[in-house]
N, C-alpha and C. Protein backbone atom coordinates (compact mmCIF):
# COMPACT_ATOMS: atom_id res chain seq x y z
N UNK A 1 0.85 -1.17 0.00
CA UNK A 1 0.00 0.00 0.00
C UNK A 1 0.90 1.23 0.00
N UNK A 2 0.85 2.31 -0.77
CA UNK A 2 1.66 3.46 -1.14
C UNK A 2 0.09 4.32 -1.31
N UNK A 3 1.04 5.75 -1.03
CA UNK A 3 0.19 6.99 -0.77
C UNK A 3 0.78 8.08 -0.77
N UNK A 4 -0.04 8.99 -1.58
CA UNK A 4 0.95 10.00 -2.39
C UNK A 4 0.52 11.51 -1.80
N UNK A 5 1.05 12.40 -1.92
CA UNK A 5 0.95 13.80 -1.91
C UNK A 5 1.68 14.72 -2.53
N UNK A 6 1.54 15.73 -2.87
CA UNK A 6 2.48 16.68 -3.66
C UNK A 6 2.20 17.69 -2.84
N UNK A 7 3.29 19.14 -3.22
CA UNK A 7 3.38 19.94 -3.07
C UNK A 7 4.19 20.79 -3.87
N UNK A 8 3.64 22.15 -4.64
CA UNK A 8 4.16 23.06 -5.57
C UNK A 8 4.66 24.08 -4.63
N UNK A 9 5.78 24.93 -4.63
CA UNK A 9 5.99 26.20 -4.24
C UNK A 9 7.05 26.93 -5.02
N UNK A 10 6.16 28.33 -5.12
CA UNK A 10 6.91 29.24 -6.02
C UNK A 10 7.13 30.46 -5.39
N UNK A 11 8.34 31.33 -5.64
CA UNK A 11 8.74 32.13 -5.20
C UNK A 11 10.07 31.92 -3.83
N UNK A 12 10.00 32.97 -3.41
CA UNK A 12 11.10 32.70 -2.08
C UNK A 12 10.47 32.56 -0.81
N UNK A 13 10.91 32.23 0.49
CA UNK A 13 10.32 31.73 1.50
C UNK A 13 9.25 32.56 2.16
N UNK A 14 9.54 33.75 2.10
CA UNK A 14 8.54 34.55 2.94
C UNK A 14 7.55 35.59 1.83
N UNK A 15 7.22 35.50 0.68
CA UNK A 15 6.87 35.93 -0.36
C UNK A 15 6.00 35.25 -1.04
N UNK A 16 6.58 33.57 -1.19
CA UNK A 16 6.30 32.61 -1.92
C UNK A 16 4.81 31.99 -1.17
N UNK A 17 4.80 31.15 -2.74
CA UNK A 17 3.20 30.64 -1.60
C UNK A 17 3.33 29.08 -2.35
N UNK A 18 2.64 28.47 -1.73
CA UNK A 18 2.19 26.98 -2.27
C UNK A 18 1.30 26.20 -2.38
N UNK A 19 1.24 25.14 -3.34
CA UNK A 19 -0.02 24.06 -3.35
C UNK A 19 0.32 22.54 -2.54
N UNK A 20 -0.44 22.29 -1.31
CA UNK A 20 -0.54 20.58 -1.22
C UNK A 20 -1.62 20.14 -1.73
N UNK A 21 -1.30 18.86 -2.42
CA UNK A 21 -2.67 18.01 -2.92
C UNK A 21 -2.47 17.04 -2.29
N UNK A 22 -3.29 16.20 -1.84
CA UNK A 22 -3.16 14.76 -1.61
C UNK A 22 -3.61 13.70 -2.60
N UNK A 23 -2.87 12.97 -2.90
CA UNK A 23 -2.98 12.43 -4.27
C UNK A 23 -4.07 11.15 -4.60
N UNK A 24 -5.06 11.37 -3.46
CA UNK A 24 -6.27 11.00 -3.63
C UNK A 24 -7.58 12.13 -3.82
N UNK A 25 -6.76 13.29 -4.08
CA UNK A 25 -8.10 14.23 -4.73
C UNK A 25 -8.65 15.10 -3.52
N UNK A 26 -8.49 14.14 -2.42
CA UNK A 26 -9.67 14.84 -1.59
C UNK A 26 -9.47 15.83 -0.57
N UNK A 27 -8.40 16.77 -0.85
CA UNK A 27 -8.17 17.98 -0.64
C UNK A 27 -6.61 18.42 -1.25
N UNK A 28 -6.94 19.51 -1.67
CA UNK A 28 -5.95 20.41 -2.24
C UNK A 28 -5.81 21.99 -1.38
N UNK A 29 -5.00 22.43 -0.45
CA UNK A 29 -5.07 23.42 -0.09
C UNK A 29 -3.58 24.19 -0.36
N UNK A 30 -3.67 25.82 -0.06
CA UNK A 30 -2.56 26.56 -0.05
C UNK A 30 -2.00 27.07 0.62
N UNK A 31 -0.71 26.65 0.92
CA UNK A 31 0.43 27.11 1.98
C UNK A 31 0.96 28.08 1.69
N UNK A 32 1.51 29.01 2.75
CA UNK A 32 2.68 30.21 2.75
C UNK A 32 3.57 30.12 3.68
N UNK A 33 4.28 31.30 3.81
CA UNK A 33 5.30 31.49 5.21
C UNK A 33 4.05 31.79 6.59
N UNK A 34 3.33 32.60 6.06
CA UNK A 34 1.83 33.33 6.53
C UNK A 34 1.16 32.01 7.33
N UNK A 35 0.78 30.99 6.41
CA UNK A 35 0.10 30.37 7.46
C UNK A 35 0.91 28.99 8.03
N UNK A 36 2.42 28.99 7.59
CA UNK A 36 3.13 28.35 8.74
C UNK A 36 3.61 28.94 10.09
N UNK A 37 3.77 30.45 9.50
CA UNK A 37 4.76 31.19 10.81
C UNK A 37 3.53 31.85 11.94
N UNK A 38 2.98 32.31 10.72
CA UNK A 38 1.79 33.49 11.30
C UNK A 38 0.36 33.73 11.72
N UNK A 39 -0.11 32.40 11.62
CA UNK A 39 -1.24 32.18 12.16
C UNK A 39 -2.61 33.11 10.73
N UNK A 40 -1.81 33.06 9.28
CA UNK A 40 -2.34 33.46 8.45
C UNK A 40 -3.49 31.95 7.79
N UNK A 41 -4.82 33.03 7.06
CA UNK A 41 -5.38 32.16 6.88
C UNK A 41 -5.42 30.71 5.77
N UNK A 42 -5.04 29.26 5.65
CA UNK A 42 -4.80 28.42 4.60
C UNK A 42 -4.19 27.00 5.81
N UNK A 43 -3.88 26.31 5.38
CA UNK A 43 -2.85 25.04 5.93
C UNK A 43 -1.41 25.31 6.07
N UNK A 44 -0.85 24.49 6.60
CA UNK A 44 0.22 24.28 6.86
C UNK A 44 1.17 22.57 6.94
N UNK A 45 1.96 22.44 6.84
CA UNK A 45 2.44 20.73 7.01
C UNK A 45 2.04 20.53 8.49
N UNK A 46 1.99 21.23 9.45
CA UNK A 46 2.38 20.80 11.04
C UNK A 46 0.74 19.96 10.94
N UNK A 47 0.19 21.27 10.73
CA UNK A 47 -1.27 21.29 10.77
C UNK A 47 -2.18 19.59 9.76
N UNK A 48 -1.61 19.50 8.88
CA UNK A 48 -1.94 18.10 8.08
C UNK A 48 -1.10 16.82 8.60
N UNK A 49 -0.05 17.17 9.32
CA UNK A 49 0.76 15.96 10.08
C UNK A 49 -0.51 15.98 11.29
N UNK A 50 -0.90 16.94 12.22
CA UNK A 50 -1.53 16.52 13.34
C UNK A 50 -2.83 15.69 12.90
N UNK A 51 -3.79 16.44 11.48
CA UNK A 51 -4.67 15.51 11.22
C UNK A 51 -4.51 14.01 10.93
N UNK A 52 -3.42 13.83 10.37
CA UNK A 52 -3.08 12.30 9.85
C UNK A 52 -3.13 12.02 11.27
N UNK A 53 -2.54 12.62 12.02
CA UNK A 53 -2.17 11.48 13.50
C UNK A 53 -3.65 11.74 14.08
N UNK A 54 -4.09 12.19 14.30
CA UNK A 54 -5.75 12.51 14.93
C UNK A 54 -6.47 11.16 14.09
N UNK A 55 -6.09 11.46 12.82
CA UNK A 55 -6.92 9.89 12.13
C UNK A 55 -6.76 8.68 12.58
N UNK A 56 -5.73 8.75 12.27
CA UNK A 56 -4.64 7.23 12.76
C UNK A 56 -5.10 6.75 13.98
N UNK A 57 -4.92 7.90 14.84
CA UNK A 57 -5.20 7.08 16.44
C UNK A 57 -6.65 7.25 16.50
N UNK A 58 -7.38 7.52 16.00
CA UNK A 58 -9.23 7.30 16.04
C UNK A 58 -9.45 6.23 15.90
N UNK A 59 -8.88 6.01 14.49
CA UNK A 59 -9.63 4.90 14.17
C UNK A 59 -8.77 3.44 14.34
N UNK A 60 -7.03 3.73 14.93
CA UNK A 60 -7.05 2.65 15.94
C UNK A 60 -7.50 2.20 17.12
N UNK A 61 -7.95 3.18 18.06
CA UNK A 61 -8.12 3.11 19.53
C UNK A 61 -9.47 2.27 18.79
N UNK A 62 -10.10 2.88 18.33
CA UNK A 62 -11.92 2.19 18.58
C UNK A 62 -11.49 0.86 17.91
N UNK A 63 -10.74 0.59 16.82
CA UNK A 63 -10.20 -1.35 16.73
C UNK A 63 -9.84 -1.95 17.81
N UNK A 64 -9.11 -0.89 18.46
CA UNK A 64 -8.61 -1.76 19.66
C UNK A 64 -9.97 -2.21 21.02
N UNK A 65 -10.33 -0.96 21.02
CA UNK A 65 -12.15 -1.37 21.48
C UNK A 65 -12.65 -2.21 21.21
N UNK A 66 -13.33 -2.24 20.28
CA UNK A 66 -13.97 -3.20 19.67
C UNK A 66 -13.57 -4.53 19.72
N UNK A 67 -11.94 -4.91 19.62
CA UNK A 67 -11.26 -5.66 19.68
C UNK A 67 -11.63 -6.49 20.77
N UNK A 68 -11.53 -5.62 21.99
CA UNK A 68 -11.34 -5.85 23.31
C UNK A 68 -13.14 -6.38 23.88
N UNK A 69 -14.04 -6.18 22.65
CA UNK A 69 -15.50 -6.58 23.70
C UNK A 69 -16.29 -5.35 23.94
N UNK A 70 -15.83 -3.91 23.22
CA UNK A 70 -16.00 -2.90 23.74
C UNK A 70 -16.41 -1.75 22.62
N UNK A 71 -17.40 -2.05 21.26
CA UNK A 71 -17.43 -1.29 20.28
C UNK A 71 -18.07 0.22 20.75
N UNK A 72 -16.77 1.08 20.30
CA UNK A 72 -17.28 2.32 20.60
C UNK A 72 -18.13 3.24 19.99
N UNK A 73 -19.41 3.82 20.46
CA UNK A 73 -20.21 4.67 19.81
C UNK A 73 -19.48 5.92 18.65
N UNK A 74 -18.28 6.58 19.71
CA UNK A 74 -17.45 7.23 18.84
C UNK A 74 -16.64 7.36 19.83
N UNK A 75 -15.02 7.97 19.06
CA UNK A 75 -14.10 8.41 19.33
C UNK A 75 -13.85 9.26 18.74
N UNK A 76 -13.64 10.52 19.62
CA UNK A 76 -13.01 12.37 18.79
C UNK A 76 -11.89 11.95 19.18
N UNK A 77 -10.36 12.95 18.32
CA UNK A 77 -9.70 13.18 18.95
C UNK A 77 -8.84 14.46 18.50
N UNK A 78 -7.84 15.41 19.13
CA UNK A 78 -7.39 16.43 18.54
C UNK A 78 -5.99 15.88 18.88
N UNK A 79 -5.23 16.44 18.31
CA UNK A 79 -3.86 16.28 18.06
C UNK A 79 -2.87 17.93 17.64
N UNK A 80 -2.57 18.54 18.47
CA UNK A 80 -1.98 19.49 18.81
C UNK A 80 0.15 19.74 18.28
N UNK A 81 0.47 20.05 17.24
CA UNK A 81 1.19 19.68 16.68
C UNK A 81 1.60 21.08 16.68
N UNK A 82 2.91 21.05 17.76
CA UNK A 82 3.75 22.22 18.42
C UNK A 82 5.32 22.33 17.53
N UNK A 83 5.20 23.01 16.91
CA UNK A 83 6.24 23.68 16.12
C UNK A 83 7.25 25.01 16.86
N UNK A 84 8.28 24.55 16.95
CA UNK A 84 8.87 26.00 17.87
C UNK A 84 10.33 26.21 17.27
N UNK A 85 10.82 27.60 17.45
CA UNK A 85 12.40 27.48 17.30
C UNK A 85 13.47 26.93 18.03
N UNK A 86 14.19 26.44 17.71
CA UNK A 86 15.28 25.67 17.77
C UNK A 86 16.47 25.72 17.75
N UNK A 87 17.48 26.33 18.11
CA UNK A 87 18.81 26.88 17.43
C UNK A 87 18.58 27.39 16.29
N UNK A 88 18.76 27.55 15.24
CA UNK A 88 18.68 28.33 14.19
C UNK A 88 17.53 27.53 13.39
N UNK A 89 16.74 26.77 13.63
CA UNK A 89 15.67 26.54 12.87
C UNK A 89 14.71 26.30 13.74
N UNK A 90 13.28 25.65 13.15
CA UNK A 90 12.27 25.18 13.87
C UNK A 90 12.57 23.90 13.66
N UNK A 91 11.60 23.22 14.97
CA UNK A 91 11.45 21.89 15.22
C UNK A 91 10.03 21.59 15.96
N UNK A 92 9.48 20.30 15.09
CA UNK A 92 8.48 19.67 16.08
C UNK A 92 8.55 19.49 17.18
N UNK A 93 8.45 20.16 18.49
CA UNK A 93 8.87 19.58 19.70
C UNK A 93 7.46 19.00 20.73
N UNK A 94 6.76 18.89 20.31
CA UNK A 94 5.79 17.66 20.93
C UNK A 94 4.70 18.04 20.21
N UNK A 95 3.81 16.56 20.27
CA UNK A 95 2.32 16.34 19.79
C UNK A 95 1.57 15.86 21.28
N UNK A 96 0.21 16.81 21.34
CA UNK A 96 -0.95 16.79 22.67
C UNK A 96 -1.80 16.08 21.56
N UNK A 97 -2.03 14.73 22.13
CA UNK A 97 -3.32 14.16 21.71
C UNK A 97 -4.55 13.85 23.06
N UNK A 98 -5.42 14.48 22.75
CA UNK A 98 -6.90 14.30 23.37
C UNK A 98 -8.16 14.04 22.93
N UNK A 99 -8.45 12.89 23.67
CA UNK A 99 -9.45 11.78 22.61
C UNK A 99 -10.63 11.57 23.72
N UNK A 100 -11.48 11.70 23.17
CA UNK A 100 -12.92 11.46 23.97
C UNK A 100 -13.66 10.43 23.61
N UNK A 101 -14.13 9.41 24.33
CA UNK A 101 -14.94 8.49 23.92
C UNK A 101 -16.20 8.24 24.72
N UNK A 102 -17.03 7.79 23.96
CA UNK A 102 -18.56 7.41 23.84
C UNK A 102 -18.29 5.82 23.85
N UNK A 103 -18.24 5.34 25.17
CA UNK A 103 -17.85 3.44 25.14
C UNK A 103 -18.71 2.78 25.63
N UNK A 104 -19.85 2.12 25.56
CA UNK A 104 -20.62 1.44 26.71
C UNK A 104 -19.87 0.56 27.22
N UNK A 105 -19.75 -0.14 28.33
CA UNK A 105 -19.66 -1.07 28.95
C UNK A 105 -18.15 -1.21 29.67
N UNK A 106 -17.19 -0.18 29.04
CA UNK A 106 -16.31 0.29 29.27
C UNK A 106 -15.83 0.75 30.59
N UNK A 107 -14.53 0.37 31.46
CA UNK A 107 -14.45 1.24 32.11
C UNK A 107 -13.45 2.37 32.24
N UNK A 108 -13.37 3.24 32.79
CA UNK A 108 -12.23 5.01 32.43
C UNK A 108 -10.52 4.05 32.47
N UNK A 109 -10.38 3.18 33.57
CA UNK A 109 -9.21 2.03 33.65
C UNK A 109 -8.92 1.75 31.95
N UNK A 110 -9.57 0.70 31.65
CA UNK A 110 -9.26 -0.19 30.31
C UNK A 110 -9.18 1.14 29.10
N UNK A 111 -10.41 2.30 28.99
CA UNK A 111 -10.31 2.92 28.19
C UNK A 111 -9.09 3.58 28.04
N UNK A 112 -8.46 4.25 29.05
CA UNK A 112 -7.16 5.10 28.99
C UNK A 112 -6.03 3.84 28.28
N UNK A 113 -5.70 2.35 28.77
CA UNK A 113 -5.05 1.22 29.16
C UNK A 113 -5.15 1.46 27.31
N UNK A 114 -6.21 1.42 26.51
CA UNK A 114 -6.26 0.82 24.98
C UNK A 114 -5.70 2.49 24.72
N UNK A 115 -5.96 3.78 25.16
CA UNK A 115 -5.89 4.82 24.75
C UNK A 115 -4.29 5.11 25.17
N UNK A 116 -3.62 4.39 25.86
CA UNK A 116 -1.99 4.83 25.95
C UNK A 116 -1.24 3.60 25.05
N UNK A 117 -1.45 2.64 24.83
CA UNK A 117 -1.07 1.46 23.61
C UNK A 117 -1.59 1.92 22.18
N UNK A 118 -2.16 2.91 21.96
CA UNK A 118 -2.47 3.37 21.12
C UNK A 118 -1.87 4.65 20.38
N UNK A 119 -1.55 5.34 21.87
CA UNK A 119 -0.63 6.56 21.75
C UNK A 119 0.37 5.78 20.88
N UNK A 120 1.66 5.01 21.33
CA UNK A 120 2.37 4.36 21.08
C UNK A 120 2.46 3.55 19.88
N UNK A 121 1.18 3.09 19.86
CA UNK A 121 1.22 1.59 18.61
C UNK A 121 0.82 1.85 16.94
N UNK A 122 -0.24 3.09 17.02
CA UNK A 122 -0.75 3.40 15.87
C UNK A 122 0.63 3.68 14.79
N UNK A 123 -0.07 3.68 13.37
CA UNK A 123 1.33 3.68 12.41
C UNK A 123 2.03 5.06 12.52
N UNK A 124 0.92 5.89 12.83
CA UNK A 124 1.63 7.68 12.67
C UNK A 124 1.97 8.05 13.91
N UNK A 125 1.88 7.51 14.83
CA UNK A 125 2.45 7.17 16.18
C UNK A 125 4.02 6.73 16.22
N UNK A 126 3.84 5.64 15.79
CA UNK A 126 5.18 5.16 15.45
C UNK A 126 6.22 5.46 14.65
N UNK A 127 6.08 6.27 13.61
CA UNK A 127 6.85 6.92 12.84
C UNK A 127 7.12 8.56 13.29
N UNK A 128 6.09 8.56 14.05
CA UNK A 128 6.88 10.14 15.27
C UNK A 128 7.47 9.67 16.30
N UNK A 129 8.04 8.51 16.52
CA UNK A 129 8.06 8.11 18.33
C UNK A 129 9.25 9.09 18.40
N UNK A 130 10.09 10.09 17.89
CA UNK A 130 11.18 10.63 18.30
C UNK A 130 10.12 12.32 18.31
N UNK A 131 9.02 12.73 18.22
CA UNK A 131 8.41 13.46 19.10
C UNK A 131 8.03 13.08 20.56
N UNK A 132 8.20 13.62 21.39
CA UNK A 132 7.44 13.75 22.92
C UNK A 132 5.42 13.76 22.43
N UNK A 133 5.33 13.02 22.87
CA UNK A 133 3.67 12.90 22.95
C UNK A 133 3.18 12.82 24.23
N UNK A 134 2.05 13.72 24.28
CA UNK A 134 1.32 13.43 25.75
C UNK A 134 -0.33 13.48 25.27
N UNK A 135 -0.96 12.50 26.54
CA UNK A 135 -2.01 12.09 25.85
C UNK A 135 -3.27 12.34 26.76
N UNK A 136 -4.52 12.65 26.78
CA UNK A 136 -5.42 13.11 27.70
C UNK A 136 -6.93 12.40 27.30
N UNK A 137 -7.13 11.43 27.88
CA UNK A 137 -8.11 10.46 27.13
C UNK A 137 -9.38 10.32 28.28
N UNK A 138 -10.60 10.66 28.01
CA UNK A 138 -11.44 10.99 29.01
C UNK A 138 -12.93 10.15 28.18
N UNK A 139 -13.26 9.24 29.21
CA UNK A 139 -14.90 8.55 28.63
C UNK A 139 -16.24 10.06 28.87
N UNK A 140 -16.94 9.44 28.01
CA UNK A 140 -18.16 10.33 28.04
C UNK A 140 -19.55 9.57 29.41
C-alpha cells in the first residue's frame, strides 16, 4: 500500500506561496510562510501531520475497542502539533493528543489502558516516536 501527496511552491520563502494536494483528490489546499509562521489564513504541514495522526489514532483506539468486547459509539480526537524554534531553525517539539470516547460497557481504567497502547502503537504514532507525545483520554 503506497500513498501520495504533492506539493508546488513558487517564489522565495517569505513571499512565496504553495499548493498541497493529496494524491487522492480529496483535498488540495494553499500554503505560505503566513500560514506556517503566522497564524495566516490556509494550511500548513504541522497542521496536516496533526490531522493524519488525529486519524490514525481514532480509528485505531476504537479497533482496539472493539477488539477488546467494547465497540465504541465514537471516538473524537485532537492532536496538537507544536512547532517551535530551535537553534537556528524550527522543530516539532511535541504532539498533545486528546481523545474522547462514547464506550458502553467500558471502564475510564481499560479505556485510557487501549488509549496509551495506542498513543504508542498506531502507524503515525510510530513513525513520530522521536516526538514527545502526551495524551489526555477521558470517557463520556
Amino acid at each position: 500500500m503506497d500513498r501520495t501527496a504533492s506539493a508546488r511552491w513558487t517564489g522565495d520563502l517569505k513571499s512565496g506561496k504553495g499548493i498541497i494536494k493529496l494524491g487522492s483528490g480529496a483535498f488540495e489546499g494553499a500554503y505560505s510562510f503566513g500560514t506556517r509562521f503566522e497564524n495566516a489564513p490556509g494550511t500548513n504541514p504541522e497542521e496536516l501531520l496533526g490531522a493524519a495522526h488525529a486519524g490514525c489514532f481514532t480509528m485505531a483506539l476504537s479497533h482496539a475497542l472493539a477488539q477488546a468486547g467494547h465497540p465504541p459509539t465514537s471516538v473524537d480526537t485532537t492532536a496538537t502539533v507544536h512547532a517551535n524554534k530551535v537553534g537556528d531553525g524550527f522543530a516539532i517539539t511535541g504532539i498533545d493528543l486528546v481523545t474522547h470516547g462514547v464506550v458502553p460497557g467500558v471502564s475510564a481504567a481499560e479505556f485510557q489502558k487501549h488509549a496509551e497502547a495506542t498513543k504508542t502503537g498506531c502507524i503515525i504514532s510510530r513513525a513520530l516516536s522521536a516526538v514527545p507525545m502526551t495524551l489526555k483520554a477521558t470517557l463520556a
